[in-house]
Protein backbone atom coordinates (compact mmCIF):
# COMPACT_ATOMS: atom_id res chain seq x y z
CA UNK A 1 32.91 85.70 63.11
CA UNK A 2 33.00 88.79 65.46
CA UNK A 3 33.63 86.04 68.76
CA UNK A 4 36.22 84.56 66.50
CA UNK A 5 37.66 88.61 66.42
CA UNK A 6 37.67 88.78 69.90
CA UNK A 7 39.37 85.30 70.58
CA UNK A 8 42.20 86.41 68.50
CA UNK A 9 42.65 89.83 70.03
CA UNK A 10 43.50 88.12 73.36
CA UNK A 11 45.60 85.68 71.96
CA UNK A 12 47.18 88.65 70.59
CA UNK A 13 47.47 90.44 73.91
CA UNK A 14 48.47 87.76 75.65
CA UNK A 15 51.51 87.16 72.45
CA UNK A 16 52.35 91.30 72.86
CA UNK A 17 52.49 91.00 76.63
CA UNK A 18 54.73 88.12 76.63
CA UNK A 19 57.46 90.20 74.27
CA UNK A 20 56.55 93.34 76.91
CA UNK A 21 58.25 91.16 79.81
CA UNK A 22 60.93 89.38 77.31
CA UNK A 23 62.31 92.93 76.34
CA UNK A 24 62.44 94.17 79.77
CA UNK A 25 64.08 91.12 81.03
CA UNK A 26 66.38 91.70 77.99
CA UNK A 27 66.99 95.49 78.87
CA UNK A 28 68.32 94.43 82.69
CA UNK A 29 71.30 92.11 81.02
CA UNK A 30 72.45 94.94 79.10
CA UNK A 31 72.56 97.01 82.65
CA UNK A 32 74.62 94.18 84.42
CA UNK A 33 76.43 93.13 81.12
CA UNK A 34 77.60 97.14 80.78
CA UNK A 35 78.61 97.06 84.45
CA UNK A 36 80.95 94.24 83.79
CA UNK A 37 81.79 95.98 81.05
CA UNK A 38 82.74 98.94 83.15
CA UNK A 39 84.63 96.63 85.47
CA UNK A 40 86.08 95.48 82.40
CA UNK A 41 87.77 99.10 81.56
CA UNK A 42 88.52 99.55 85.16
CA UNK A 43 90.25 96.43 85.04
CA UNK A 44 92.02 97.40 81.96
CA UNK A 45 92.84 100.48 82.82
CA UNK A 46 94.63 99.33 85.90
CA UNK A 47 96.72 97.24 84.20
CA UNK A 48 98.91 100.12 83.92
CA UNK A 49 100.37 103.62 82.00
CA UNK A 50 103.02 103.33 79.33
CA UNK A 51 106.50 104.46 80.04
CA UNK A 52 106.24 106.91 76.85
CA UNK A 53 103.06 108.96 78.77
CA UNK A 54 104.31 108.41 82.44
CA UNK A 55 108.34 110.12 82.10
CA UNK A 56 107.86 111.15 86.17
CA UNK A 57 106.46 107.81 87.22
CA UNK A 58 103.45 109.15 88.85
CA UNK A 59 100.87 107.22 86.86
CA UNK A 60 99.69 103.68 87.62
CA UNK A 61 101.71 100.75 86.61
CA UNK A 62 103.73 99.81 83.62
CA UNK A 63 101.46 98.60 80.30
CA UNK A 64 103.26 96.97 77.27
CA UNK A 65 104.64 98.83 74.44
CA UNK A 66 103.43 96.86 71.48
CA UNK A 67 103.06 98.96 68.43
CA UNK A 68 106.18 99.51 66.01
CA UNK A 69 105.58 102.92 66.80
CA UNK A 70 105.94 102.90 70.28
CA UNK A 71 108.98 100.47 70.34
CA UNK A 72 110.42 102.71 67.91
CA UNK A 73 109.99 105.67 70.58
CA UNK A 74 111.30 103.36 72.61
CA UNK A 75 114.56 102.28 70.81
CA UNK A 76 115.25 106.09 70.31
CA UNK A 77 114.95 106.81 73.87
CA UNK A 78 117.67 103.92 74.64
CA UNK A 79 119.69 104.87 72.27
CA UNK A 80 120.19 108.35 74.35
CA UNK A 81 121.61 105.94 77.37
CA UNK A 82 125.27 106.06 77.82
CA UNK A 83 126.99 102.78 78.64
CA UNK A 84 130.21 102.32 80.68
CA UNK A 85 132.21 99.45 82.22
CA UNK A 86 130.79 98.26 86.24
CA UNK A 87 132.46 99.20 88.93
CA UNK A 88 133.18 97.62 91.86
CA UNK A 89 130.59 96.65 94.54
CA UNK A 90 132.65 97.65 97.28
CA UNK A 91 131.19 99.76 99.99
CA UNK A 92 127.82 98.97 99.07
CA UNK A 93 125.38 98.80 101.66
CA UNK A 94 121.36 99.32 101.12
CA UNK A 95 121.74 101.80 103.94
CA UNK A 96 123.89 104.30 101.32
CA UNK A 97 120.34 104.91 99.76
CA UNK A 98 119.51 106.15 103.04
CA UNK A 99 116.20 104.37 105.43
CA UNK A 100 113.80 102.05 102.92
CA UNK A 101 111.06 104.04 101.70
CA UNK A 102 111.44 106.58 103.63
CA UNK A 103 109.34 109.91 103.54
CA UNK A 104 111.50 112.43 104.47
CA UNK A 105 113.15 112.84 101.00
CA UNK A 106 113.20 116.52 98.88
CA UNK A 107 113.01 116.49 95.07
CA UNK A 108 110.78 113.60 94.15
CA UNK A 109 106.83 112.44 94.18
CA UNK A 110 105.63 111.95 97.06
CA UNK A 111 108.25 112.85 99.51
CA UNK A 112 107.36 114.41 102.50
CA UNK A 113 103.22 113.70 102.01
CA UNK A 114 103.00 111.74 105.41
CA UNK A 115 103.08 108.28 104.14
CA UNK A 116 106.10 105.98 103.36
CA UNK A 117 107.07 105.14 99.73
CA UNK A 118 105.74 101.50 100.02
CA UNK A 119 102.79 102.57 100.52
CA UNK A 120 102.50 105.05 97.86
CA UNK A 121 102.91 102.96 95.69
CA UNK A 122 100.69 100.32 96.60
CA UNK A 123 98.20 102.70 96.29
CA UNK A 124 99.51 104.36 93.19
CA UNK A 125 98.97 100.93 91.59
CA UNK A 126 96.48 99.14 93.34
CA UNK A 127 92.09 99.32 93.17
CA UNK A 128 89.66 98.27 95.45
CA UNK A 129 92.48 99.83 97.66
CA UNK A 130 91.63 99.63 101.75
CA UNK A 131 93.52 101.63 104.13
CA UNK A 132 93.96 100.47 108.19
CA UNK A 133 91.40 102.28 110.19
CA UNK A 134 92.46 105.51 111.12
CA UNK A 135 94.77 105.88 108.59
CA UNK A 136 95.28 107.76 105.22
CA UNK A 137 98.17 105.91 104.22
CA UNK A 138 98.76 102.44 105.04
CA UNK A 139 97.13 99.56 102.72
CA UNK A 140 95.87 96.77 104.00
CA UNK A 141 94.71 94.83 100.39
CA UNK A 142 93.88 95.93 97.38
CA UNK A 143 93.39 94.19 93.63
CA UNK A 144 97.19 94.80 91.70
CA UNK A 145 97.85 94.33 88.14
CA UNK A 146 101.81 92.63 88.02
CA UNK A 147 103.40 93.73 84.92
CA UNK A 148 105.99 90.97 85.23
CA UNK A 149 104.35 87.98 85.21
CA UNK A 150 100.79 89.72 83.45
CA UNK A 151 98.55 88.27 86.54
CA UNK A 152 96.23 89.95 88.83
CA UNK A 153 96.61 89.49 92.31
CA UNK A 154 94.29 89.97 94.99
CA UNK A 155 96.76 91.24 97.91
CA UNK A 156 96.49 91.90 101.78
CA UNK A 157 99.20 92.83 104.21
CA UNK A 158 98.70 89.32 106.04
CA UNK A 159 100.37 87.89 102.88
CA UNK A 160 102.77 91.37 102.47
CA UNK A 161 105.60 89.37 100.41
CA UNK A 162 103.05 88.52 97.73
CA UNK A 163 103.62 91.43 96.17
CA UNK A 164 106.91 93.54 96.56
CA UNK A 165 108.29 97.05 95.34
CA UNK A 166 110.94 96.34 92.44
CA UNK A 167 113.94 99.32 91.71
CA UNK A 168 114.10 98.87 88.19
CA UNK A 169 117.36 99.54 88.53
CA UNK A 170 119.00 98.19 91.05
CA UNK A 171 120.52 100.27 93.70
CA UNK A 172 123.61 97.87 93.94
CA UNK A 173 123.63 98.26 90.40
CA UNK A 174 123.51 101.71 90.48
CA UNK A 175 126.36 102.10 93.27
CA UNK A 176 128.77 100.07 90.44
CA UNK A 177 127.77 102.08 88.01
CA UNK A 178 128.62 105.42 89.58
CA UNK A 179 126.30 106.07 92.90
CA UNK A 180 128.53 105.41 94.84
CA UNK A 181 130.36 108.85 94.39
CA UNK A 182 127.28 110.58 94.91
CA UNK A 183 126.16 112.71 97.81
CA UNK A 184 123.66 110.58 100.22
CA UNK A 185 120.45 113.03 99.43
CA UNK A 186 120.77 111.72 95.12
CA UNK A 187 121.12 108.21 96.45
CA UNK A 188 117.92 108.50 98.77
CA UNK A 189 115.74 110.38 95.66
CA UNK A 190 116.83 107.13 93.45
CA UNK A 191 115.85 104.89 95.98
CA UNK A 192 112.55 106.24 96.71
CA UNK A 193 111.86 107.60 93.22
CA UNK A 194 108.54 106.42 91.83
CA UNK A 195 110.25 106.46 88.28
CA UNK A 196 112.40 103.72 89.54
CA UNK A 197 109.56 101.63 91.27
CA UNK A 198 107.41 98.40 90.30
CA UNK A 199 104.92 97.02 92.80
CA UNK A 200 105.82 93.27 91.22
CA UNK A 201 105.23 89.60 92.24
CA UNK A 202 107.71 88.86 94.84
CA UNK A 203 109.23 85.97 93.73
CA UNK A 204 110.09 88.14 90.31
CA UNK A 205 112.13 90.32 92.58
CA UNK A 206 114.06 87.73 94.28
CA UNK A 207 115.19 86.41 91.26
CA UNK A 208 116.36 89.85 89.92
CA UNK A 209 118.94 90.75 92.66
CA UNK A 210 121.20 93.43 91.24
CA UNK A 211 120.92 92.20 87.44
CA UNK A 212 120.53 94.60 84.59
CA UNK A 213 118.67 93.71 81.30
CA UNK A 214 121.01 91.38 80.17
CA UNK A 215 120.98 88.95 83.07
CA UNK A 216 117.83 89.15 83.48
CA UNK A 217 114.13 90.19 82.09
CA UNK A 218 110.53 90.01 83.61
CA UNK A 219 108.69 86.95 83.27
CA UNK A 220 106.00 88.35 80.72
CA UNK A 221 107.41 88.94 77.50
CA UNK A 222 105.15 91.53 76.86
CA UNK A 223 105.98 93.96 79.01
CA UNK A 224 109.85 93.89 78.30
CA UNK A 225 109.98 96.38 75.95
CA UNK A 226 108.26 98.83 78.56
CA UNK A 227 110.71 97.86 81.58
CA UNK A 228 113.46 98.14 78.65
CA UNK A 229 112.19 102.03 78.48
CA UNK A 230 111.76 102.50 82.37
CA UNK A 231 115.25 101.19 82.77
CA UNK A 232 116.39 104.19 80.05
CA UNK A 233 113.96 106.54 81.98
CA UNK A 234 115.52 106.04 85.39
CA UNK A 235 119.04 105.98 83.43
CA UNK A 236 118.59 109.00 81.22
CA UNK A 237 117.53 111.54 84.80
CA UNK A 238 119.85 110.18 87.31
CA UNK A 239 122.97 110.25 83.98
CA UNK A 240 123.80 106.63 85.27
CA UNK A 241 125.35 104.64 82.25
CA UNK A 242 124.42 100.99 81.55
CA UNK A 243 126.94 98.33 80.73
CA UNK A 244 126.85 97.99 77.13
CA UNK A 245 125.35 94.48 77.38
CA UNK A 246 122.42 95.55 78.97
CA UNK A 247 122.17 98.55 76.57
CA UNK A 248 122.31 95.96 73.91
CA UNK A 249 119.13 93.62 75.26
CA UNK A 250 117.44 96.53 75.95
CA UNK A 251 116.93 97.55 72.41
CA UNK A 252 116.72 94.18 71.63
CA UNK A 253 113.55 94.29 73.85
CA UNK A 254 112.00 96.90 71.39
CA UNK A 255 112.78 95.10 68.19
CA UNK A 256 116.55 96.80 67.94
């Protein structure tokens, strides 16, 4: 009986050893499975700020607006947009808004900090961000977030069209709609305002041109609502109307 005692002690050893290793084993999956987890809420934290919590543009991106709540902050913040008739195009010329993304501009984010708007807001929007050697400015690939189509691209300046800087609202749009009587300094702050400004999958871009809301709308459904209320925002400080069919789709955008 007592050798039979001891037998089962080290069978018992042996049993309480073997769940010893298992839980260890078990407590490093829980280390790498809360790092992923942290990449996870990098990730979606990168996807970007909402319109509502971002009026100056300076945060990150452009996140959906998918509560009632928030679209109904957003339909009251449309409703404050005045509309008008377009004007004609005549006269335009993108040099009117003054040198692209240039950083000698007063009155805005990030003029006059020593690097160009582009790359601003690359960086504003971008992680993983890597900058040319030597340099505190320009980015040379990062990991973006694109609001209008919802993917997440992995970008470097050897493929620079990838990924291109969208003015919400256009600035031929803006010269029919009243920019064109303005002095050259307002036309250079809308231009280079990060308000008005999307890092955005290129191809989106292209196929926006000058159009407002109602011509045309971002790829992703989800995030129309949100470029409905940027388009306001960039409206509402610069007191540029909208036609009133764009008005109209863009409170359509937030359930109006």
């Amino acid at each position: 009986m007592p050798a039979r005692r001891t037998t089962l002690s080290a069978a018992a050893v042996l049993l309480i050893s073997a769940l010893v290793l298992s839980s260890c084993s078990d407590d490093k999956k829980p280390a790498d499975g809360g790092a992923s987890a942290g990449a996870g809420a990098a990730g979606a934290a990168n996807r970007g700020t909402s319109p509502l919590e971002n009026p100056d543009g300076t945060k990150p991106g452009l996140a959906p607006l998918t509560s009632a709540e928030d679209q109904k902050a957003g339909r009251a913040l449309i409703a404050k947009v005045a509309t008008a008739a377009t004007g004609p195009k005549d006269g335009y010329d993108r040099n009117e808004f003054g040198p692209a993304w240039t950083d000698n501009v007063d009155g805005i984010p990030g003029g006059h900090n020593n690097c160009d708007t582009r790359n601003d807001l690359l960086a504003r929007d971008g992680s993983a961000v890597e900058r040319k050697d030597g340099s505190k400015c320009t980015v040379t690939s990062m990991t973006i977030h694109d609001p209008y189509t919802g993917k997440t691209v992995e970008w470097n300046k050897q493929q620079a069209s990838k990924i291109q800087i969208d003015h919400v609202m256009p600035l031929s749009y803006d010269w029919q709609m009243g920019a064109s009587k303005w002095e050259k300094l307002k036309r250079v702050q809308i231009a280079n305002d990060p308000l008005n400004l999307i890092p955005a999958d290129g191809s989106q871009n292209a196929s926006k041109g000058d159009s407002g809301p109602s011509a045309w709308l971002p790829a992703n459904p989800e995030i129309r609502c949100a470029y409905a209320v940027r388009f306001a925002q960039v409206s509402l400080k610069y007191q540029l109307p909208v036609t009133e069919a764009d008005k109209k789709a863009m409170l359509q955008q937030c359930g109006g």
